[in-house]
N, C-alpha and C. Protein backbone atom coordinates (compact mmCIF):
# COMPACT_ATOMS: atom_id res chain seq x y z
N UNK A 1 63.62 23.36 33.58
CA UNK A 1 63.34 23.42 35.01
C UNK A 1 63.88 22.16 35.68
N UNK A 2 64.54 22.56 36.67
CA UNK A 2 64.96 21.48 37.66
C UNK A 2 63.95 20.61 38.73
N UNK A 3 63.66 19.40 38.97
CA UNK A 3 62.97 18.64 39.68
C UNK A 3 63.86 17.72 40.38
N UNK A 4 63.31 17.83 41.71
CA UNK A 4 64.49 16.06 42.46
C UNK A 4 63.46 15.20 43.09
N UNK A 5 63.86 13.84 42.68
CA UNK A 5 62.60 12.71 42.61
C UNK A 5 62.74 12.41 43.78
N UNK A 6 61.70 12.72 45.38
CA UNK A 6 61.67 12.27 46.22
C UNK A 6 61.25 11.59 46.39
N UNK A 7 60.12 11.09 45.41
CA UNK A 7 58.97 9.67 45.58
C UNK A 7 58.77 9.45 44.23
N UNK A 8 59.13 8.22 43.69
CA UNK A 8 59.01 7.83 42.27
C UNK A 8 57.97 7.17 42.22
N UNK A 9 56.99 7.25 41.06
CA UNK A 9 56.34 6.04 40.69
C UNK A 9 56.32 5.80 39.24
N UNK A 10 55.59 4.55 38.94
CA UNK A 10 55.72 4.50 37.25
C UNK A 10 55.80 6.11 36.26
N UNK A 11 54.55 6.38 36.39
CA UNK A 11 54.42 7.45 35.59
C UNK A 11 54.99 8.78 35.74
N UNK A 12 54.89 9.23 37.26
CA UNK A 12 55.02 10.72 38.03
C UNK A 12 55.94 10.11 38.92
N UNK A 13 56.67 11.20 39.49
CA UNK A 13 57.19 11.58 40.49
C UNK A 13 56.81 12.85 41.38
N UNK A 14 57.60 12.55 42.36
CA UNK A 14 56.91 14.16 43.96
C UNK A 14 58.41 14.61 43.61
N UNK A 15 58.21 15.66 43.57
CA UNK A 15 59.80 16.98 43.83
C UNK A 15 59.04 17.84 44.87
N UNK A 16 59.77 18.89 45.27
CA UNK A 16 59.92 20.12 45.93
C UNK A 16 59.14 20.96 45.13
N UNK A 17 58.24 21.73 45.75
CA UNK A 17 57.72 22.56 44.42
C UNK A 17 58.34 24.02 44.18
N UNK A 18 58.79 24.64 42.96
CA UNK A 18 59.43 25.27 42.60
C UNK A 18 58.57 27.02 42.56
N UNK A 19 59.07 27.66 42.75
CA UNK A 19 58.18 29.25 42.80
C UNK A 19 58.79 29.59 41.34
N UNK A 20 59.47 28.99 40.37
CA UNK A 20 60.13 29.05 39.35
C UNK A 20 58.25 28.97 38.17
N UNK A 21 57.63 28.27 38.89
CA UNK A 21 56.38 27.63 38.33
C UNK A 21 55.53 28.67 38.27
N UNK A 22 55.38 29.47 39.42
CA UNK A 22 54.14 30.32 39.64
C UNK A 22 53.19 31.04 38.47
N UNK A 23 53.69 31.15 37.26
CA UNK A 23 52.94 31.60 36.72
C UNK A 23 51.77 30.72 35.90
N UNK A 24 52.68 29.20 35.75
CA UNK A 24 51.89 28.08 35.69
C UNK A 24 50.57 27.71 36.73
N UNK A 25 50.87 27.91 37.67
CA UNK A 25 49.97 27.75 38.89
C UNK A 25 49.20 29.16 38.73
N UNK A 26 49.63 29.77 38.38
CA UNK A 26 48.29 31.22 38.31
C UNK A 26 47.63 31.10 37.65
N UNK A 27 47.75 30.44 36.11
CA UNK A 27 47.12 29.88 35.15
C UNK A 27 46.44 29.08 35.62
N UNK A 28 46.79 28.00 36.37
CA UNK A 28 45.38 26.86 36.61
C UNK A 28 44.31 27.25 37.28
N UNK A 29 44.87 28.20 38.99
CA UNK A 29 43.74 28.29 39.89
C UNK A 29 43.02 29.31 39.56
N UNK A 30 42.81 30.13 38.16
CA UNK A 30 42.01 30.97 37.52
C UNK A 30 41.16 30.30 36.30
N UNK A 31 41.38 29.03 36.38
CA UNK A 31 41.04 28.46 35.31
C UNK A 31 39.65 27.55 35.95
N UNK A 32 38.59 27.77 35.65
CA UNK A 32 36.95 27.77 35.89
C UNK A 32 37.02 26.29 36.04
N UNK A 33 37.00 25.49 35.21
CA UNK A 33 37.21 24.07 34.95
C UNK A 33 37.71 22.81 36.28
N UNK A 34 39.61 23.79 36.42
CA UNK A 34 39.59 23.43 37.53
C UNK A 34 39.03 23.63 39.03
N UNK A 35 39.20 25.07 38.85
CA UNK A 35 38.51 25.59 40.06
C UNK A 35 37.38 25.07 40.54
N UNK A 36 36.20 24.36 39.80
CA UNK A 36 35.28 23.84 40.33
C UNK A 36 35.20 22.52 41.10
N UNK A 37 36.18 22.22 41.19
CA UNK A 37 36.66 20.93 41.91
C UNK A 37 37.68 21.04 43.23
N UNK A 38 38.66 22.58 43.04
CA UNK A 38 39.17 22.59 44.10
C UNK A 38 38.42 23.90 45.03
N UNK A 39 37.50 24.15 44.66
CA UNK A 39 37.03 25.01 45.22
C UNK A 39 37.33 26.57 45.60
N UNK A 40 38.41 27.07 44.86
CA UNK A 40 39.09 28.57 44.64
C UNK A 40 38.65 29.15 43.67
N UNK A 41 37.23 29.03 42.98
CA UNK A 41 37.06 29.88 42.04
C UNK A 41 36.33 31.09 42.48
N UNK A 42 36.03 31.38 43.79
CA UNK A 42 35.84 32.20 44.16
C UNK A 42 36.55 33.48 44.59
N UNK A 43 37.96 32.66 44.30
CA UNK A 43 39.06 33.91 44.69
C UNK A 43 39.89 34.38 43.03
N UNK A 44 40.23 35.55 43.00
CA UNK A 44 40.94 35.79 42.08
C UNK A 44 42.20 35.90 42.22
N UNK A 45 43.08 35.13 41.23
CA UNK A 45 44.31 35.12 42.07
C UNK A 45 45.31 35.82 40.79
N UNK A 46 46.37 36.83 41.27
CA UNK A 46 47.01 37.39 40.28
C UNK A 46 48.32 36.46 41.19
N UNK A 47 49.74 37.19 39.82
CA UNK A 47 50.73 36.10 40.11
C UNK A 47 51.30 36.71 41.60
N UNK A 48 51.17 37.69 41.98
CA UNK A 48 51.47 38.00 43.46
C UNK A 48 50.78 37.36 44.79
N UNK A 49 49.27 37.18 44.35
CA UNK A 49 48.69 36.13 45.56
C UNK A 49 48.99 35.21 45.59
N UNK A 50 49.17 34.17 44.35
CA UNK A 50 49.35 32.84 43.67
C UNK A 50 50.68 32.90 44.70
N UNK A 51 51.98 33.43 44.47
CA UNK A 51 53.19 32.92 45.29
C UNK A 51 52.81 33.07 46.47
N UNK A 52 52.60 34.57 47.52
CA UNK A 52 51.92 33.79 48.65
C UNK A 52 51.33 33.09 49.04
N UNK A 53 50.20 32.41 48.27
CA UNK A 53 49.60 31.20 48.65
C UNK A 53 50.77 30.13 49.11
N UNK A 54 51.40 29.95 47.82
CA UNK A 54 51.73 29.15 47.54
C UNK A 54 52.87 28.70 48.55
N UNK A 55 53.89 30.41 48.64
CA UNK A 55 54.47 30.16 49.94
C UNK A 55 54.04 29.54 51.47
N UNK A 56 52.80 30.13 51.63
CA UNK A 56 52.48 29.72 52.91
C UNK A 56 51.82 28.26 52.32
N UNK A 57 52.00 27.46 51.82
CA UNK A 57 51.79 26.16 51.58
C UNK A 57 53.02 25.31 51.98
N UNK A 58 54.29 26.23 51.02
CA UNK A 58 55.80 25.12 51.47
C UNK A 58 55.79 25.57 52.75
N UNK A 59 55.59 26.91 53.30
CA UNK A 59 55.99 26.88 55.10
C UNK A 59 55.36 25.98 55.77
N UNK A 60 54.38 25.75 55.49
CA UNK A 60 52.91 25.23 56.83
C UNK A 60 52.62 23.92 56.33
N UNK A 61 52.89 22.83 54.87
CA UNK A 61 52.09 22.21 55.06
C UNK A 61 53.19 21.40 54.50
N UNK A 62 52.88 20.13 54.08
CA UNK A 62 54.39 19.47 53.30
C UNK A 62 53.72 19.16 51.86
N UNK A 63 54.45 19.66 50.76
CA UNK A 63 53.34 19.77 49.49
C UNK A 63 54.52 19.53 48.52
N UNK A 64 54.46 18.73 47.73
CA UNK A 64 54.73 18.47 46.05
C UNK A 64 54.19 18.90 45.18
N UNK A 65 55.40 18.76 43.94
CA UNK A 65 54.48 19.16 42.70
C UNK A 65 54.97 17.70 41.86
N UNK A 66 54.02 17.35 41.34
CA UNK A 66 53.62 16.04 40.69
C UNK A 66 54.41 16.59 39.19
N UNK A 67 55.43 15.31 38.86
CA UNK A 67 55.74 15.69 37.43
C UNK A 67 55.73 14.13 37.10
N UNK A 68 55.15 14.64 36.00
CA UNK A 68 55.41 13.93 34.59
C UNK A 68 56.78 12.93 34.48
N UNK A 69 57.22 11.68 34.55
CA UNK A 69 57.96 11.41 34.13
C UNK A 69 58.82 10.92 33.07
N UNK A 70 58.17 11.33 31.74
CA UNK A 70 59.07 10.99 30.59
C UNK A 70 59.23 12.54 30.21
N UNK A 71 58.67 13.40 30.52
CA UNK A 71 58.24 14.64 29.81
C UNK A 71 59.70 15.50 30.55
N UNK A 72 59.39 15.18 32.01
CA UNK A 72 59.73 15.84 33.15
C UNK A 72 58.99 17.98 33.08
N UNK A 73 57.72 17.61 33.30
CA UNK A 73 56.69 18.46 33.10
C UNK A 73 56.15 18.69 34.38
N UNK A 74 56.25 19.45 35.06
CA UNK A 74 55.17 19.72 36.48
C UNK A 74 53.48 19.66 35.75
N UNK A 75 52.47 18.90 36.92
CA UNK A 75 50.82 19.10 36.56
C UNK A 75 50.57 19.39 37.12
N UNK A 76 50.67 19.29 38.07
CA UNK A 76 49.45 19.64 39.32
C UNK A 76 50.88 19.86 40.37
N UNK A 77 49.88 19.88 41.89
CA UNK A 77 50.30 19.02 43.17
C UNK A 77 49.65 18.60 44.26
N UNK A 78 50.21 18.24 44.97
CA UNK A 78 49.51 17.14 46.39
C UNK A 78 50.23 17.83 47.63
N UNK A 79 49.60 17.67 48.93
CA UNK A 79 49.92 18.13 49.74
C UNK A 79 48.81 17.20 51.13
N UNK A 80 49.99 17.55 51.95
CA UNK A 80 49.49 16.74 53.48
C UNK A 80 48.90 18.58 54.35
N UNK A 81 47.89 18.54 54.91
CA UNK A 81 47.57 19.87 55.46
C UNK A 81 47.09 19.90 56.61
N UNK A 82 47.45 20.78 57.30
CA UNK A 82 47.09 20.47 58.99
C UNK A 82 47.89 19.31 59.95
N UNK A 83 49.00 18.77 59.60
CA UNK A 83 49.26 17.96 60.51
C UNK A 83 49.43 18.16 61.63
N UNK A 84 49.28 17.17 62.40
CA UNK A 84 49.05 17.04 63.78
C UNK A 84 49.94 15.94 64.42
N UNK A 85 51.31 16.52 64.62
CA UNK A 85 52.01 15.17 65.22
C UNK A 85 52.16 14.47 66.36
N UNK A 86 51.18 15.17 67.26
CA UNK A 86 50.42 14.48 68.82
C UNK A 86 49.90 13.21 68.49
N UNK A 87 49.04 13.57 67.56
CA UNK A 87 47.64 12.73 67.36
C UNK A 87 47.80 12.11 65.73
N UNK A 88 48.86 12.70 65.33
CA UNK A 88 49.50 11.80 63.99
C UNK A 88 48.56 11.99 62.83
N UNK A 89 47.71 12.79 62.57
CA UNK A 89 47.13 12.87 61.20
C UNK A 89 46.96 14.19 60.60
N UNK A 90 46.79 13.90 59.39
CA UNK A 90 46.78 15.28 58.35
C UNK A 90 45.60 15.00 57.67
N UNK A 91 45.85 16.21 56.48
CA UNK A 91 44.40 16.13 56.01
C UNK A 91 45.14 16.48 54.13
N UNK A 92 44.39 15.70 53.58
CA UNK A 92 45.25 15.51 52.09
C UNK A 92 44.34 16.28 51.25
N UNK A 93 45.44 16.68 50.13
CA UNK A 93 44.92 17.83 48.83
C UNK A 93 45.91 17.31 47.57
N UNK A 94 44.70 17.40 46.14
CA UNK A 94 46.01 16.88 45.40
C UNK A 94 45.24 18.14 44.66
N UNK A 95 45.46 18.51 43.18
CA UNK A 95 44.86 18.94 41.94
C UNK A 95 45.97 18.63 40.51
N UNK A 96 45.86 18.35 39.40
CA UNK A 96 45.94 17.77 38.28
C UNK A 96 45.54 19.55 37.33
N UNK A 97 46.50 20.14 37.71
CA UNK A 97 46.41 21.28 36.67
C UNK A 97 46.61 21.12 35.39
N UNK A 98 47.32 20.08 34.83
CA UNK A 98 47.23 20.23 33.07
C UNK A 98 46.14 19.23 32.64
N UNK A 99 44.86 20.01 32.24
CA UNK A 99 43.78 18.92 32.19
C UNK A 99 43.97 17.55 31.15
N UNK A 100 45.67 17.76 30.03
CA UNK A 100 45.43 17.02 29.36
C UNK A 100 46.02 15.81 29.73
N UNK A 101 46.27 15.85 30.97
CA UNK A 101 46.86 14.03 32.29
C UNK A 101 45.76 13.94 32.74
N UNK A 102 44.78 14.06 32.76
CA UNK A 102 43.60 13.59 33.50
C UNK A 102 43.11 12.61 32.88
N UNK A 103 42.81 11.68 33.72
CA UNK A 103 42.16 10.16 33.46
C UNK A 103 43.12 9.20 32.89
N UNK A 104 44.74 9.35 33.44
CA UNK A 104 45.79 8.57 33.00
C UNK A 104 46.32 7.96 34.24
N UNK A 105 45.45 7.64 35.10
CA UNK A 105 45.84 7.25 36.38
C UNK A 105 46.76 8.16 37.28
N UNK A 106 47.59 8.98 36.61
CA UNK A 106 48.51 10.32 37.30
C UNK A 106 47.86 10.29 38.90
N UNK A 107 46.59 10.88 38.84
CA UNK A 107 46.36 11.27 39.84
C UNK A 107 46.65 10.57 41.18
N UNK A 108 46.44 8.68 40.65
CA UNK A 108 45.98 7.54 41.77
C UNK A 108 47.73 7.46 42.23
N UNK A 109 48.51 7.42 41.31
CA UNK A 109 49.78 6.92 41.80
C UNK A 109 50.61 8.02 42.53
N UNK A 110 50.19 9.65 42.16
CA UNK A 110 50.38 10.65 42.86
C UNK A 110 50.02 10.46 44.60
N UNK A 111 48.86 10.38 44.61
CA UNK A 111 48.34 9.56 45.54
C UNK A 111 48.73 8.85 46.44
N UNK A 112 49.11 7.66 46.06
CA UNK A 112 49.48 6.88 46.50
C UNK A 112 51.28 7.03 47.45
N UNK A 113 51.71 7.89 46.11
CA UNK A 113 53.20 8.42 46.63
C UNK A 113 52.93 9.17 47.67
N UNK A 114 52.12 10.50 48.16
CA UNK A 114 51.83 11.04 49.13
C UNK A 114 51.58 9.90 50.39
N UNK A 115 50.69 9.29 50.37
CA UNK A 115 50.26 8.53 51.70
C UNK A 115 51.13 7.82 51.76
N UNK A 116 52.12 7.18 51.01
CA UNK A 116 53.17 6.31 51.37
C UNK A 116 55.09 6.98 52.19
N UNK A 117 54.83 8.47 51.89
CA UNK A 117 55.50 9.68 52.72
C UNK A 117 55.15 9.58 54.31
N UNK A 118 53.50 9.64 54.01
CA UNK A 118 52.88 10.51 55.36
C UNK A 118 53.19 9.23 56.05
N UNK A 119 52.47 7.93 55.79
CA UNK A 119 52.39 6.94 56.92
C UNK A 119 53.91 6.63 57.02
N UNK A 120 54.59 6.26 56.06
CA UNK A 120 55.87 5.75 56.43
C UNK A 120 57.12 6.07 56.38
N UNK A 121 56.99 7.47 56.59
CA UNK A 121 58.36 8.59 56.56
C UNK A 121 57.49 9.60 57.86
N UNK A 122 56.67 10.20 57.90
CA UNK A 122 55.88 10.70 59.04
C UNK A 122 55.46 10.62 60.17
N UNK A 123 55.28 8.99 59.90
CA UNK A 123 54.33 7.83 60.78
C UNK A 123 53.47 8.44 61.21
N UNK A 124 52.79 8.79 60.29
CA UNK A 124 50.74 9.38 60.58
C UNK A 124 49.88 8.28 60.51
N UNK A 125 49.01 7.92 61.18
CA UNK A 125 48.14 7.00 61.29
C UNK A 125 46.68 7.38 60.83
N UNK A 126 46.33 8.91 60.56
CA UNK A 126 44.95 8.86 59.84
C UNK A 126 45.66 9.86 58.86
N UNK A 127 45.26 9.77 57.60
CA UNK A 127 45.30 10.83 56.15
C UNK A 127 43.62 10.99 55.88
N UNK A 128 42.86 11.83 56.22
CA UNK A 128 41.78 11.99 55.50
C UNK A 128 41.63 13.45 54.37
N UNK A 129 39.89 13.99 54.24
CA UNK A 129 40.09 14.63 52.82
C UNK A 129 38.32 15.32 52.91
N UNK A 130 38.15 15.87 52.05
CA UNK A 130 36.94 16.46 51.53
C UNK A 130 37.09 16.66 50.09
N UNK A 131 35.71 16.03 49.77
CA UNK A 131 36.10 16.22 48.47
C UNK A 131 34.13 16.48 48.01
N UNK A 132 34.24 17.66 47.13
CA UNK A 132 33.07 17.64 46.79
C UNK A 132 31.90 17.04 45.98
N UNK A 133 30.50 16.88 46.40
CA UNK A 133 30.05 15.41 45.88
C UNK A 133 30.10 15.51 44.08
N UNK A 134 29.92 16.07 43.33
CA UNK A 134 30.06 15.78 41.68
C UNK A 134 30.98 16.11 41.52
N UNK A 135 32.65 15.61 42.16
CA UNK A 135 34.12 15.79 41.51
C UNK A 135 33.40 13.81 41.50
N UNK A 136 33.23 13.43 40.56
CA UNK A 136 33.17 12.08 40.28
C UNK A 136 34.32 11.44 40.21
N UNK A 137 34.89 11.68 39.59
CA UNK A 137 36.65 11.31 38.90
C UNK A 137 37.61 11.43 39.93
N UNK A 138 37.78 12.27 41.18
CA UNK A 138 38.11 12.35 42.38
C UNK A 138 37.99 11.27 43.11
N UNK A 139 36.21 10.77 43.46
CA UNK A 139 36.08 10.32 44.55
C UNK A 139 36.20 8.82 43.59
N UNK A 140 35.89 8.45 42.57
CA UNK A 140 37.03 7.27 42.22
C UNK A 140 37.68 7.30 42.69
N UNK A 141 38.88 7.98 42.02
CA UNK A 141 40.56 7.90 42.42
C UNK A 141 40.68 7.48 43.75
N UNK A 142 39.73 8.62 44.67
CA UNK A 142 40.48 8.17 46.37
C UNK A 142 39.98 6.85 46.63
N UNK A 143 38.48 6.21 46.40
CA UNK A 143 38.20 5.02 46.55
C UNK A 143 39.26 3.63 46.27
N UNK A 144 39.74 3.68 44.89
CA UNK A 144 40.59 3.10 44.23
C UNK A 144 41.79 2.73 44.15
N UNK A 145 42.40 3.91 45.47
CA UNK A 145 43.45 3.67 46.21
C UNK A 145 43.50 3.14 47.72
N UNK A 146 42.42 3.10 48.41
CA UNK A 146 41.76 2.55 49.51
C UNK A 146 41.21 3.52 50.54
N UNK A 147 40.72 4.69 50.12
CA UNK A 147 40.13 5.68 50.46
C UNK A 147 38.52 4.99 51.63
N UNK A 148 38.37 5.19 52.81
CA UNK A 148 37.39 5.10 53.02
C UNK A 148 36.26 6.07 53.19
N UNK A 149 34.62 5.92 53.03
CA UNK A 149 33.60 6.74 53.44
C UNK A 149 33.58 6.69 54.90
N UNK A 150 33.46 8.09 55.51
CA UNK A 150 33.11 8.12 56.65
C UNK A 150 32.02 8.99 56.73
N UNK A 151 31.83 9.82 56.07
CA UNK A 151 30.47 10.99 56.38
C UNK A 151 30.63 11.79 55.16
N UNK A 152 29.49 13.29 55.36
CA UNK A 152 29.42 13.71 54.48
C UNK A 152 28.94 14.94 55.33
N UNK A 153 29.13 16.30 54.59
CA UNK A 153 28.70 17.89 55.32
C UNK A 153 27.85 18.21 54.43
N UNK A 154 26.24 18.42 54.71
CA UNK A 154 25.56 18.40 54.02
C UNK A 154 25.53 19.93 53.48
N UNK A 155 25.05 19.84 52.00
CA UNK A 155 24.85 21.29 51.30
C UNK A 155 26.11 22.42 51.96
N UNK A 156 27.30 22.12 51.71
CA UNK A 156 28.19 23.04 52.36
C UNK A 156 29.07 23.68 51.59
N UNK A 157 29.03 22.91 50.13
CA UNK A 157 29.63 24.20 48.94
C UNK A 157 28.66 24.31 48.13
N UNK A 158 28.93 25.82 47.84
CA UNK A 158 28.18 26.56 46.72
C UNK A 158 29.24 26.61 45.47
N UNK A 159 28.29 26.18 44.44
CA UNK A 159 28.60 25.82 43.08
C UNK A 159 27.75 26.06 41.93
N UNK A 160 28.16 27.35 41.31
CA UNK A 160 27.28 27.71 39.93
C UNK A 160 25.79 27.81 40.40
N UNK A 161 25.79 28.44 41.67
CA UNK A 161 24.64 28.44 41.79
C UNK A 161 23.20 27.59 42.47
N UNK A 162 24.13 26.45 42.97
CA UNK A 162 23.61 25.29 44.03
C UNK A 162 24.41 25.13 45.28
N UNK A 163 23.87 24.37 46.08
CA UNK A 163 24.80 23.97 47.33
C UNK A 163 25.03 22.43 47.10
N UNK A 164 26.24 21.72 47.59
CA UNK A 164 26.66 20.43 47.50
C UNK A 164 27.26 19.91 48.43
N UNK A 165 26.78 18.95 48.84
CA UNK A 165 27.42 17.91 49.82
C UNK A 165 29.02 17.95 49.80
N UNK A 166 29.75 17.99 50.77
CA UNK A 166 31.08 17.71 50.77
C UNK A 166 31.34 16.20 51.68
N UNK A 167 31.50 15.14 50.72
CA UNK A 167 32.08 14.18 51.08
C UNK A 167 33.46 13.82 52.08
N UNK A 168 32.91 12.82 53.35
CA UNK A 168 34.36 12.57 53.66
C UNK A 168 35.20 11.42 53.50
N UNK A 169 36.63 10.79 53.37
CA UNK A 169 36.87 10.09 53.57
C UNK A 169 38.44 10.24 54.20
N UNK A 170 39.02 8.38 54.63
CA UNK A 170 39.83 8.75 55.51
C UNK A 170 40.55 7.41 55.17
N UNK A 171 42.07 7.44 55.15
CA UNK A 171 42.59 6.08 55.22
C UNK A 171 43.66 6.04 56.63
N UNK A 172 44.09 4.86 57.31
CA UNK A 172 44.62 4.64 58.43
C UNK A 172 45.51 3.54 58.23
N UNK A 173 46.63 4.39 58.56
CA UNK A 173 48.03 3.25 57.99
C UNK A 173 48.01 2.00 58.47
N UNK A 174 47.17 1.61 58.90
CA UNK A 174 46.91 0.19 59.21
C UNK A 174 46.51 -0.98 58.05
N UNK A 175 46.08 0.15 57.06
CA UNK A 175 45.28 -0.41 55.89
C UNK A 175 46.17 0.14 54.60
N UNK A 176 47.32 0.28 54.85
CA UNK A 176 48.31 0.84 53.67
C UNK A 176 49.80 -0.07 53.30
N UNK A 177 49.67 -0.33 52.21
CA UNK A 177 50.46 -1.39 51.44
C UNK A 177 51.60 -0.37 50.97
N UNK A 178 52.97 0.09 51.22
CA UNK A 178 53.84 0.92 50.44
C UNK A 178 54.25 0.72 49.64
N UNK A 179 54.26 1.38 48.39
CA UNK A 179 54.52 1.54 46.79
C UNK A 179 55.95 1.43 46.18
N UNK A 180 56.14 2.02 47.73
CA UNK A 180 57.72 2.36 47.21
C UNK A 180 58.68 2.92 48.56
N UNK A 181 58.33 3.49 49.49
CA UNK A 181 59.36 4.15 50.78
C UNK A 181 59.90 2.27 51.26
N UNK A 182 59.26 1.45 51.70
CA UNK A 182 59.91 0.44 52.29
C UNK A 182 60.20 -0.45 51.19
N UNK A 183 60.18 0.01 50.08
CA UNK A 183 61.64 -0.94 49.32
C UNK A 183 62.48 0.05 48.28
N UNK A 184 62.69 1.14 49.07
CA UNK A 184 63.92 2.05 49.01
C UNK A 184 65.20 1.51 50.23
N UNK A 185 64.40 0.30 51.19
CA UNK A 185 65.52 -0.06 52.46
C UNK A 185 65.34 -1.30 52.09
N UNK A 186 67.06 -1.93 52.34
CA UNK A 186 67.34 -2.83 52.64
C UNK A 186 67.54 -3.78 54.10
N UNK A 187 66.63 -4.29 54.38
CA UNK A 187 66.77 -5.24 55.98
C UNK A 187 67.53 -6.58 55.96
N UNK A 188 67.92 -7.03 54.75
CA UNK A 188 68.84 -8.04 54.64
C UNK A 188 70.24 -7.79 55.18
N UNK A 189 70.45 -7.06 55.15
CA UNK A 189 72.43 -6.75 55.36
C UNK A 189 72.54 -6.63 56.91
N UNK A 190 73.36 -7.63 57.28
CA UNK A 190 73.95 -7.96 58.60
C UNK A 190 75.42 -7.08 58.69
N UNK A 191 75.78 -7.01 60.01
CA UNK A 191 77.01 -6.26 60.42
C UNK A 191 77.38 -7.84 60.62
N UNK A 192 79.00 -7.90 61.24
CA UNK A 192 79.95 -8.85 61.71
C UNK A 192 79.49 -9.44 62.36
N UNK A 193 78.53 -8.85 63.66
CA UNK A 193 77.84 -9.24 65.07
C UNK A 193 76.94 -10.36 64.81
N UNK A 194 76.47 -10.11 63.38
CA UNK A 194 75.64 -10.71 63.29
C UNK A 194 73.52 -10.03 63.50
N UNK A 195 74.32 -8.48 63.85
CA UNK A 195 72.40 -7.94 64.11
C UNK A 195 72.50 -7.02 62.99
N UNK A 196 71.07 -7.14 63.13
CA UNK A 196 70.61 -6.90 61.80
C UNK A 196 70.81 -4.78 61.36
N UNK A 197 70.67 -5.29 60.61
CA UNK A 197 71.61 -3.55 59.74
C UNK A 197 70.70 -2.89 58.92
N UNK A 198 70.26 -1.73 58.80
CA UNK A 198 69.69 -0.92 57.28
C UNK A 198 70.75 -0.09 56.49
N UNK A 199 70.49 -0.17 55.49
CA UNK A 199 70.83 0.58 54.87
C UNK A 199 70.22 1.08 53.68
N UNK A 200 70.44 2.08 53.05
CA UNK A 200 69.71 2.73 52.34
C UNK A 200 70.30 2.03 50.63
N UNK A 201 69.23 1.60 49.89
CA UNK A 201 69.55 1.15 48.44
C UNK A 201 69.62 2.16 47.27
């Protein structure tokens, strides 16, 4: 399978996500484990819903699929949802479909590559999220990357049989350090004139 590295980081990279995948992705969002964290286990998805979903994801939202970089393996993906380019913010989604990358940091630097797109290829000024209260390992990750608490929707998912708080948080490019988009440019290189020049490295 073919991947093109639009956002590198140590471990993973963001590509384009491929409909080449779909049957991989039908496999995860039927899979109980994950589903309880992204909250689709209520839907059943065969490989015909799975690509429409999935389509109306590349139309409507701007979404990656997170690979692996020594493997060059798709896991999961991330996605910016709802943007709003009046008012400059979106609303972020990742998931980590091959459970056996979980807890290898994947997720944080995935992460991190997304919000470093949105604020400084986008220029969005809020990225926030929901995330439900016992995804523990989640609301690390977003903390850990500089995720802030802002609120919480009380008892608003049902889970195995309980209701659960859905947590919010929110980061604001004011408070974002880039990983990697602003030293893909060079601001050193002068023209003849003497003013100042970019170019791409």
């Amino acid at each position: 399978m073919k991947y093109f590295r639009k956002l590198i980081g140590e471990k993973c990279f963001l590509s384009p996500v491929s409909l080449d995948d779909i049957e991989r992705y039908t496999e995860w969002v039927n899979d109980l484990e994950i589903g309880q964290f992204v909250l689709f286990s209520s839907t059943v998805f065969d490989i015909g819903k799975e690509r429409a979903a999935l389509q109306d994801l590349m139309d409507n939202s701007v979404i990656f699929a997170i690979v692996e970089k020594d493997t060059n393996k798709v896991i999961g993906n991330c996605g910016l949802h709802m943007v709003n380019s009046v008012h400059r913010h979106a609303q972020f989604g990742i998931f980590i479909g091959e459970k056996t990358y979980w807890n290898q940091g994947i997720g944080s630097e995935a992460t991190m590559l997304i919000l470093d797109y949105g604020f400084n290829i986008m220029n969005l000024n809020n990225i926030s999220l929901e995330v439900v209260d016992y995804n523990k390992r989640a609301i690390k990750c977003y903390e850990k990357v500089g995720f802030q608490y802002v609120g919480r929707r009380r008892k608003y998912n049902f889970m195995a049989g309980e209701y659960h708080d859905a947590l919010i948080y929110d980061f604001l490019s004011e408070d974002f350090q880039s990983p990697f988009v602003k030293k893909t440019f060079d601001y050193s290189i002068s023209d003849e004139a003497g003013r100042s020049k970019i170019s791409i490295v």
